[in-house]
Protein backbone atom coordinates (compact mmCIF):
# COMPACT_ATOMS: atom_id res chain seq x y z
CA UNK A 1 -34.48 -22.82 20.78
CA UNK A 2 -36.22 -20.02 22.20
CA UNK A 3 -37.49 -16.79 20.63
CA UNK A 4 -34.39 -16.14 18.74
CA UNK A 5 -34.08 -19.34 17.58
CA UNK A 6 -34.76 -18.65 14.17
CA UNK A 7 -33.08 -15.47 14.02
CA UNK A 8 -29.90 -17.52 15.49
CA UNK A 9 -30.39 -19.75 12.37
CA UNK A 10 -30.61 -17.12 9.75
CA UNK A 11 -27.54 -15.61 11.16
CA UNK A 12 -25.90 -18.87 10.81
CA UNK A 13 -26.73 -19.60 7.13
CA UNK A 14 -26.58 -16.35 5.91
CA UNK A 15 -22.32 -16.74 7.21
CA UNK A 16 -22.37 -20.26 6.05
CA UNK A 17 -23.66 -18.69 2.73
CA UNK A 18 -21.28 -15.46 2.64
CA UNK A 19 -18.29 -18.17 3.76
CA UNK A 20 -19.01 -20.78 0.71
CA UNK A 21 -19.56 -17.91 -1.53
CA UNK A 22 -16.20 -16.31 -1.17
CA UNK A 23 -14.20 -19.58 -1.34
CA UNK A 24 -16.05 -20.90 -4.59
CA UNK A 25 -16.06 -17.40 -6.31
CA UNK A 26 -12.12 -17.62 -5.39
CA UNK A 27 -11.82 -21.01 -7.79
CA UNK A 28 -13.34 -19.48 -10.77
CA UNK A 29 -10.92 -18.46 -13.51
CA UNK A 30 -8.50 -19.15 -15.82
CA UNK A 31 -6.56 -21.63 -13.80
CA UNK A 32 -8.29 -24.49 -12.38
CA UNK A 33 -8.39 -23.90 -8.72
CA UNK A 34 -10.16 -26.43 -6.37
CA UNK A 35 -12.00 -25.21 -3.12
CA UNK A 36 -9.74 -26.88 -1.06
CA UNK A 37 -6.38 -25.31 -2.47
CA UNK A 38 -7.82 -21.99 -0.95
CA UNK A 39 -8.87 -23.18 2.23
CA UNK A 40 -4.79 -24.45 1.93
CA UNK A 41 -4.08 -21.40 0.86
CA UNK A 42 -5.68 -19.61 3.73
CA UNK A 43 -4.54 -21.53 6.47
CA UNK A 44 -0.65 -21.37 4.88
CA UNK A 45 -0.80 -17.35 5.12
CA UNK A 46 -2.61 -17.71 8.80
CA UNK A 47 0.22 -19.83 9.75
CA UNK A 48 -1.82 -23.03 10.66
CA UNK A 49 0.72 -26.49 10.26
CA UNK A 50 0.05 -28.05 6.53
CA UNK A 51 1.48 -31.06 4.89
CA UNK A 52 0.93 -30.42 1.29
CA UNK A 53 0.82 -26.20 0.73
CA UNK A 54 -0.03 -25.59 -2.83
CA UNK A 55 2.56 -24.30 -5.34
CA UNK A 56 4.09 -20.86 -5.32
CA UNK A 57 2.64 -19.65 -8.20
CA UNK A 58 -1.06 -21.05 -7.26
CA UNK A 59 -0.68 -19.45 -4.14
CA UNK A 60 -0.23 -16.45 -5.82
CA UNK A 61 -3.20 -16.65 -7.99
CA UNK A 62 -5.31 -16.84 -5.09
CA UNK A 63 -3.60 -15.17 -2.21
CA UNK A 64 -2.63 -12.22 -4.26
CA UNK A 65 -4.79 -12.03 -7.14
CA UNK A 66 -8.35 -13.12 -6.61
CA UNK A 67 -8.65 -13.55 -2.86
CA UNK A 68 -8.31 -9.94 -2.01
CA UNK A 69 -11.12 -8.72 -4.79
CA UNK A 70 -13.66 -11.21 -3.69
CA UNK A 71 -13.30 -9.97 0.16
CA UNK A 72 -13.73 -6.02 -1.35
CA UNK A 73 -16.67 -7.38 -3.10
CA UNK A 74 -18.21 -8.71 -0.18
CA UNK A 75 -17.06 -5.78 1.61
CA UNK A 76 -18.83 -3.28 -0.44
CA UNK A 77 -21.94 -5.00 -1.32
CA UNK A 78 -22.51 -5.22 3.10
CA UNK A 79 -21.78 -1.87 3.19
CA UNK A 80 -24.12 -0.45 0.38
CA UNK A 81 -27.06 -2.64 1.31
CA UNK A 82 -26.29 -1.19 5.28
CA UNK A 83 -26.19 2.04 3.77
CA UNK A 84 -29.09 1.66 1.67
CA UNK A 85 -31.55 0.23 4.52
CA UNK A 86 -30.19 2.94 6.57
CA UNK A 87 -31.13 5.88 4.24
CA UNK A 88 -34.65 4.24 2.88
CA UNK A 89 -35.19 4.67 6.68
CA UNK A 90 -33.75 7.71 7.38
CA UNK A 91 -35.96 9.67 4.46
CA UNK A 92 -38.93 7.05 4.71
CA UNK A 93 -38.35 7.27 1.12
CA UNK A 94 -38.34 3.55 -0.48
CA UNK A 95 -36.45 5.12 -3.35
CA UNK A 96 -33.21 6.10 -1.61
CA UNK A 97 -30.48 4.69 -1.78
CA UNK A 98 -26.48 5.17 -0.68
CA UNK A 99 -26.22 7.77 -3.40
CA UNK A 100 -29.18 10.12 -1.91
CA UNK A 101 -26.65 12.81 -1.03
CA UNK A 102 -24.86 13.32 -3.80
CA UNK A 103 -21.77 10.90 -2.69
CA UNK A 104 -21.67 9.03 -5.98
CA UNK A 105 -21.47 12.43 -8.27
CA UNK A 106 -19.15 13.69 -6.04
CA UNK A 107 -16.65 10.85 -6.12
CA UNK A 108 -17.36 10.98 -10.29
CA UNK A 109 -16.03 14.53 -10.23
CA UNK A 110 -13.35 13.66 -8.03
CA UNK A 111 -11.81 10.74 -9.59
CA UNK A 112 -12.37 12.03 -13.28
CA UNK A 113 -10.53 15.27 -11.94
CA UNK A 114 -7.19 13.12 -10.38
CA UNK A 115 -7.40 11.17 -13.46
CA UNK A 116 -7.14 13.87 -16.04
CA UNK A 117 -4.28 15.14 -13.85
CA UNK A 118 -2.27 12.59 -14.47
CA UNK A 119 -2.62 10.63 -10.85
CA UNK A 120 -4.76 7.86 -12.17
CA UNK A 121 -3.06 5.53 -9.00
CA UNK A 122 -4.62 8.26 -6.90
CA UNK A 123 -8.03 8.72 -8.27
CA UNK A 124 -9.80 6.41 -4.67
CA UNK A 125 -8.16 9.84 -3.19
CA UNK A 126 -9.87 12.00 -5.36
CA UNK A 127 -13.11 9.83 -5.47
CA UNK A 128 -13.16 9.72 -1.37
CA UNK A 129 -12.39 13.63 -1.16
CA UNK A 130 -15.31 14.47 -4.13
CA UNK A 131 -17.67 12.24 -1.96
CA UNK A 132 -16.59 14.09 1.28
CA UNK A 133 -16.92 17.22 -0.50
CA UNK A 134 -20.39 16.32 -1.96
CA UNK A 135 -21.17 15.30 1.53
CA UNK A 136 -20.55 18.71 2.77
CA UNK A 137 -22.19 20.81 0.56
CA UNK A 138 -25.59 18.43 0.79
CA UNK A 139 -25.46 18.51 4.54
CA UNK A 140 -24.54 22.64 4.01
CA UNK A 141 -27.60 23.24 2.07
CA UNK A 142 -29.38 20.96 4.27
CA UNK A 143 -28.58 23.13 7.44
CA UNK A 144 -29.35 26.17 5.36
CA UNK A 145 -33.00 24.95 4.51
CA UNK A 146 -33.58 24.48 7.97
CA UNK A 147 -32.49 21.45 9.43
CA UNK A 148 -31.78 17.41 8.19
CA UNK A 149 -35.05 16.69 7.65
CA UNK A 150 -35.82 14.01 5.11
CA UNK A 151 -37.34 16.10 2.15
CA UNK A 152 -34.79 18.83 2.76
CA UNK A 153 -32.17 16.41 2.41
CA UNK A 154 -33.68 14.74 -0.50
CA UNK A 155 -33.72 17.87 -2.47
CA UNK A 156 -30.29 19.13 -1.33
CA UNK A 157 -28.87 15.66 -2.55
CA UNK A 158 -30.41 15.93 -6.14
CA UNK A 159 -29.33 19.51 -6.41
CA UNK A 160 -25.60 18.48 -5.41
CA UNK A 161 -25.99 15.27 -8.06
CA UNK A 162 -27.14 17.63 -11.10
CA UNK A 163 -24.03 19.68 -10.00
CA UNK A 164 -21.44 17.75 -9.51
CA UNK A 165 -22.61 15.41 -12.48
CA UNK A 166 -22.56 18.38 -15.10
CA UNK A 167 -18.85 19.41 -13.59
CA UNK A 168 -17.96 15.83 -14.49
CA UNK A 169 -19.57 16.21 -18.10
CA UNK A 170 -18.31 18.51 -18.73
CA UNK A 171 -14.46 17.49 -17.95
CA UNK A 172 -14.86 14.09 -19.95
CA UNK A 173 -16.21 16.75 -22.99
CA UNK A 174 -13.27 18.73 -22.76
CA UNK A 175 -10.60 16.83 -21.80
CA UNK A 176 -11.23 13.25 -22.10
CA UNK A 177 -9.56 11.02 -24.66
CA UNK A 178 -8.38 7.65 -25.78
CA UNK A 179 -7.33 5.31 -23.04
CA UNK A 180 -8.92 8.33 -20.10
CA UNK A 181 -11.73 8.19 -21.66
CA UNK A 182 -12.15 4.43 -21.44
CA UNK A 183 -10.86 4.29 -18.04
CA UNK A 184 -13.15 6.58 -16.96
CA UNK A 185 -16.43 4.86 -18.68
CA UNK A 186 -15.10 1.59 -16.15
CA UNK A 187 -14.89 3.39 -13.27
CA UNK A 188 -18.39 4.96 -13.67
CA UNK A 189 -19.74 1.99 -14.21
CA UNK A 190 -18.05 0.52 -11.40
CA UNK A 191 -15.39 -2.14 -11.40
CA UNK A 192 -13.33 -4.17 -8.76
CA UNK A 193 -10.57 -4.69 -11.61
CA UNK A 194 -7.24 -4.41 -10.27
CA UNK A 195 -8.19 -4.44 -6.29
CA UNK A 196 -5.54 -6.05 -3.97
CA UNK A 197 -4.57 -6.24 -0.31
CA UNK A 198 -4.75 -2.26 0.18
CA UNK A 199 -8.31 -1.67 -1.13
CA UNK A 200 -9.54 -4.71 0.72
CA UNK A 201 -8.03 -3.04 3.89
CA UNK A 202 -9.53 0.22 3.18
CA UNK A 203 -12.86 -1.81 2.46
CA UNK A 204 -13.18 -3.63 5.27
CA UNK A 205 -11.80 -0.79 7.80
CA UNK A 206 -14.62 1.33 6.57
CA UNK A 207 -17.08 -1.32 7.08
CA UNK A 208 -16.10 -2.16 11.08
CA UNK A 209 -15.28 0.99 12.14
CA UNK A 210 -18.36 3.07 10.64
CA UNK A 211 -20.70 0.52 9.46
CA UNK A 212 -21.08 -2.33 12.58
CA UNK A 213 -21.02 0.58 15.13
CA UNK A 214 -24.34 1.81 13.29
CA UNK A 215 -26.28 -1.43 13.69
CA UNK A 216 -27.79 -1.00 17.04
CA UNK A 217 -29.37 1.97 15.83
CA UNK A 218 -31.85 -0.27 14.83
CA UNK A 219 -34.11 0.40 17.15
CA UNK A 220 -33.89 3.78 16.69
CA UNK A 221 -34.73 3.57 13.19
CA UNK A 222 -37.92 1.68 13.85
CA UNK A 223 -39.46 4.74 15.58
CA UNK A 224 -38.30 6.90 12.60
CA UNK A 225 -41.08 4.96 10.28
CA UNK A 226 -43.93 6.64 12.20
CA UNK A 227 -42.39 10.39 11.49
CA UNK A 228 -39.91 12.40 14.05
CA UNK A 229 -42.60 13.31 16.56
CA UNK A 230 -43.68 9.70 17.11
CA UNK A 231 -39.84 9.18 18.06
CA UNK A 232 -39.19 12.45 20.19
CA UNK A 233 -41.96 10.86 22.22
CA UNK A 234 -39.77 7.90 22.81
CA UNK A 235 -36.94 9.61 24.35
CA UNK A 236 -35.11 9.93 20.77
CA UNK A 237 -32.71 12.88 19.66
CA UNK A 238 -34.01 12.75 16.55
CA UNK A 239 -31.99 15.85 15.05
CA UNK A 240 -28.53 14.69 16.66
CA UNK A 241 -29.31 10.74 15.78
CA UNK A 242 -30.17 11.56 11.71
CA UNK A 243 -26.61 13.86 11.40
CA UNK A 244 -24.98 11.12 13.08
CA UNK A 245 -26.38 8.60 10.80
CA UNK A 246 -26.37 10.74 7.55
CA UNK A 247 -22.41 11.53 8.45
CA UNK A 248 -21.27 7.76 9.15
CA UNK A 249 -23.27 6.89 5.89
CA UNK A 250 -21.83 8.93 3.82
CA UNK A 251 -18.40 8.89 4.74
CA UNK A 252 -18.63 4.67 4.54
CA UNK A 253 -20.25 4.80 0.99
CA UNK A 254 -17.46 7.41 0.06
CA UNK A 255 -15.15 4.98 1.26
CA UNK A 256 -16.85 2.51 -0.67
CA UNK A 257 -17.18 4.27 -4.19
CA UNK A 258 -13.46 5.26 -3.66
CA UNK A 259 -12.35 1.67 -4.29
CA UNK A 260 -15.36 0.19 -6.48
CA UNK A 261 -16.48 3.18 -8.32
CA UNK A 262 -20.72 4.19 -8.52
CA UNK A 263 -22.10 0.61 -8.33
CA UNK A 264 -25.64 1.05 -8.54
CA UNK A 265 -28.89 -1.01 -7.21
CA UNK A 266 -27.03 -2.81 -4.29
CA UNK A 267 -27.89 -0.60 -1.61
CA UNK A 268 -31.76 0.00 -3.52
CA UNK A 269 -32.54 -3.99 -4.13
CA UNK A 270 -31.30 -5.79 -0.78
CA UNK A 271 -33.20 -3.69 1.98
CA UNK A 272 -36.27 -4.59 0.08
CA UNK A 273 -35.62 -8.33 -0.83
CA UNK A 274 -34.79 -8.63 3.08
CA UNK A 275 -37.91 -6.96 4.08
CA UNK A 276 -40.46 -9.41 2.24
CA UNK A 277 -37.96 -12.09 4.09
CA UNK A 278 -37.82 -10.87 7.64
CA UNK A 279 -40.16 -7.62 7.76
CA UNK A 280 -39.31 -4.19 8.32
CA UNK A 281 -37.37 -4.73 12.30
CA UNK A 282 -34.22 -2.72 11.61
CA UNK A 283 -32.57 -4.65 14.58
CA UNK A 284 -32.90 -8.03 12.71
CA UNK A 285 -32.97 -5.77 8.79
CA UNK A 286 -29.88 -4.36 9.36
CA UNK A 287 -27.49 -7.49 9.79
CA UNK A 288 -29.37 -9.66 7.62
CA UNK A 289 -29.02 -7.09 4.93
CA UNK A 290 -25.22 -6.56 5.56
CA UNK A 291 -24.92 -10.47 4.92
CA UNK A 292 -26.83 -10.93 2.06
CA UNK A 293 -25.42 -7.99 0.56
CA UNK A 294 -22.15 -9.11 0.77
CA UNK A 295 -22.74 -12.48 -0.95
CA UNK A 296 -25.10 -10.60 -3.71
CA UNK A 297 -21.87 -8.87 -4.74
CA UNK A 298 -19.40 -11.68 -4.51
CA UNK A 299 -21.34 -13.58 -6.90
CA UNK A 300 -22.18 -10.43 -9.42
CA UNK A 301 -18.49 -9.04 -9.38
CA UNK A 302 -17.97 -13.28 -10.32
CA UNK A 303 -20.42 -13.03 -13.05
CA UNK A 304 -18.52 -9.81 -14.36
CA UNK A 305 -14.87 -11.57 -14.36
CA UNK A 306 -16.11 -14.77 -15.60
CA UNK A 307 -18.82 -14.71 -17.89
CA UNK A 308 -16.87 -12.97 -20.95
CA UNK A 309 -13.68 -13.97 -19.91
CA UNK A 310 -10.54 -13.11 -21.13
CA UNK A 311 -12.67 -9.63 -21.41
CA UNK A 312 -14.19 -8.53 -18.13
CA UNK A 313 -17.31 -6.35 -17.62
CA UNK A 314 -17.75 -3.26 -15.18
CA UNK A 315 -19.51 -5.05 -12.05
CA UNK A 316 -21.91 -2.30 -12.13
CA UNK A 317 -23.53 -3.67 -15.68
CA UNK A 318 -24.18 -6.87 -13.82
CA UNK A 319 -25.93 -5.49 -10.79
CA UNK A 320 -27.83 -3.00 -12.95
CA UNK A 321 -28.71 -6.34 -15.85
CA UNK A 322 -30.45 -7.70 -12.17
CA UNK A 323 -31.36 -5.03 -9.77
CA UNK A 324 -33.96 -3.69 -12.04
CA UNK A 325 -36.09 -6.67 -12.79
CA UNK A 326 -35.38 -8.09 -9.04
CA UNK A 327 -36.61 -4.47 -8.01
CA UNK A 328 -39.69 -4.78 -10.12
CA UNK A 329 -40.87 -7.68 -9.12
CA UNK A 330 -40.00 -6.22 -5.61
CA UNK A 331 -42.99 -3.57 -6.61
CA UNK A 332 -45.15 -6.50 -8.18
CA UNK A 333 -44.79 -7.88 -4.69
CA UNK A 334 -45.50 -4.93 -2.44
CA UNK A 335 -48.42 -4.34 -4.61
CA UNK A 336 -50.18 -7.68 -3.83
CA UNK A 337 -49.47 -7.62 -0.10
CA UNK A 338 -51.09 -3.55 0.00
């Protein structure tokens, strides 16, 4: 098989995996749905010849109802853990995560301020312009401090988070109540509830057009673990390559918290599960991360539908319940191998 042999065969699985894991997650539910009713599905809506199409109103359940939420879960969890690998990289800071620059207070602010309007079907709008405005003043103070460096843009990102999460306090304080304020609580937590054909659209846009164009930059990145001078020696713009990278970033995680809300840990855990797995190669890192991301949140926004059903928990709960003791034992691990 070659050299990439085995990376051919990871690739392979890891779709195999992300493929089975969005047509099981798709039977769970209420009504008994069989795997092979959505594949039926499927194929019906793609217009491929069947002899026995399932009924109308189980092809509703899962072409309308559940199909489209488990594609924007797989959607966001490969674009968080993308984002996430890119940022730890970015900063060399094994902390970071999607949220460095203040996107996911931003979007809070955003979305709490459409929603005490009185446009709660607008509030991805105000989520996506809070996180672009977020983005903006992090990048703003950035440039003032002298230039996108990774500690400057650390700092600017935890100034713009203490702001923008006080602004939202303080709204829910004042202005918050009843049914707001409980609709508000879900989306901070983040939650896929409700999703349909739009949001997966939206999802999935985001993903190809600003997350897959950032993958070769994998290379790249590698040079950017042994500090900028290392990779102005390799014939790297570094200043030009880390705006480019922090802008893509944080307009796809915008995107992302726009439709799913702050779900936390994704883009934290998976760089570092996929790094004990296949080392720290950003070519290979990248797309494996993407992949497994993608069926990590399948199965967790599953686990938050399912588990307490009729009642449903915010998807974030979940991944927070098993990012922190997967991330600890993350640590346990990095501590026996140093």
């Amino acid at each position: 098989m070659g050299s990439r042999g085995p990376q051919i065969a990871l690739g392979a699985g890891l779709w195999a995996l992300l493929l089975a894991s969005i047509v099981l997650a798709v039977t769970f539910g209420p009504a008994d749905i069989g795997a092979a009713e959505v594949w039926q599905t499927i194929g019906h809506h793609l217009g491929l010849p069947l002899d026995t199409p399932v009924t109308r109103l189980r092809d509703a359940i899962i072409w309308e109802l559940r199909l489209p939420r488990v594609l924007v879960a797989a959607g966001i969890g490969a674009g968080l853990a993308l984002c996430g690998a890119i940022m730890q990289a970015l900063t060399r800071n094994p902390l970071a995560d999607p949220y460095l620059l203040g996107l996911s207070a931003g979007a809070s602010f955003g979305a709490v301020v459409f929603l005490l309007a009185g446009a709660a079907l607008l509030m991805p709008v105000g989520a996506f312009l809070g996180a672009g405005a977020a983005m903006a003043l992090t990048l703003g103070v950035t440039r003032l401090l002298g230039g996108a460096t990774p500690s400057r843009a650390i700092l600017a990102g935890i100034a713009v988070s203490a702001l923008a999460a006080a602004a939202t306090s303080f709204l829910i304080f004042w202005s918050a109540t009843g049914d707001s304020y409980r609709e508000i609580l879900s989306w901070l937590m983040g939650s896929l509830s409700g999703t349909g054909w739009n949001d997966a659209g939206i999802v999935l846009l985001a993903v190809l057009v600003l997350g897959i164009p950032m993958l070769p930059a994998g290379r790249a990145l590698d040079a950017f673990a042994f500090g900028d001078d290392a990779a102005s020696t390799l014939g790297i713009d570094v200043a030009r390559l880390r705006w480019l990278l922090l802008g893509a970033t944080a307009l796809l995680t915008g995107a992302l918290v726009a439709v799913g809300g702050a779900i936390g840990f994704v883009g934290l855990i998976i760089p570092h599960v996929v790094r004990l797995g296949v080392g720290s190669r950003h070519r290979l890192l990248l797309p494996v991360a993407m992949l497994l991301g993608a069926s990590f949140m399948v199965w967790t926004d599953t686990a938050a539908r399912s588990l307490f059903s009729p009642r449903e928990l915010p998807v974030g709960i979940i991944t927070a319940l098993l990012g922190a003791p997967i991330f600890m034992l993350v640590l346990l691990r990095y501590r026996r191998v140093t």
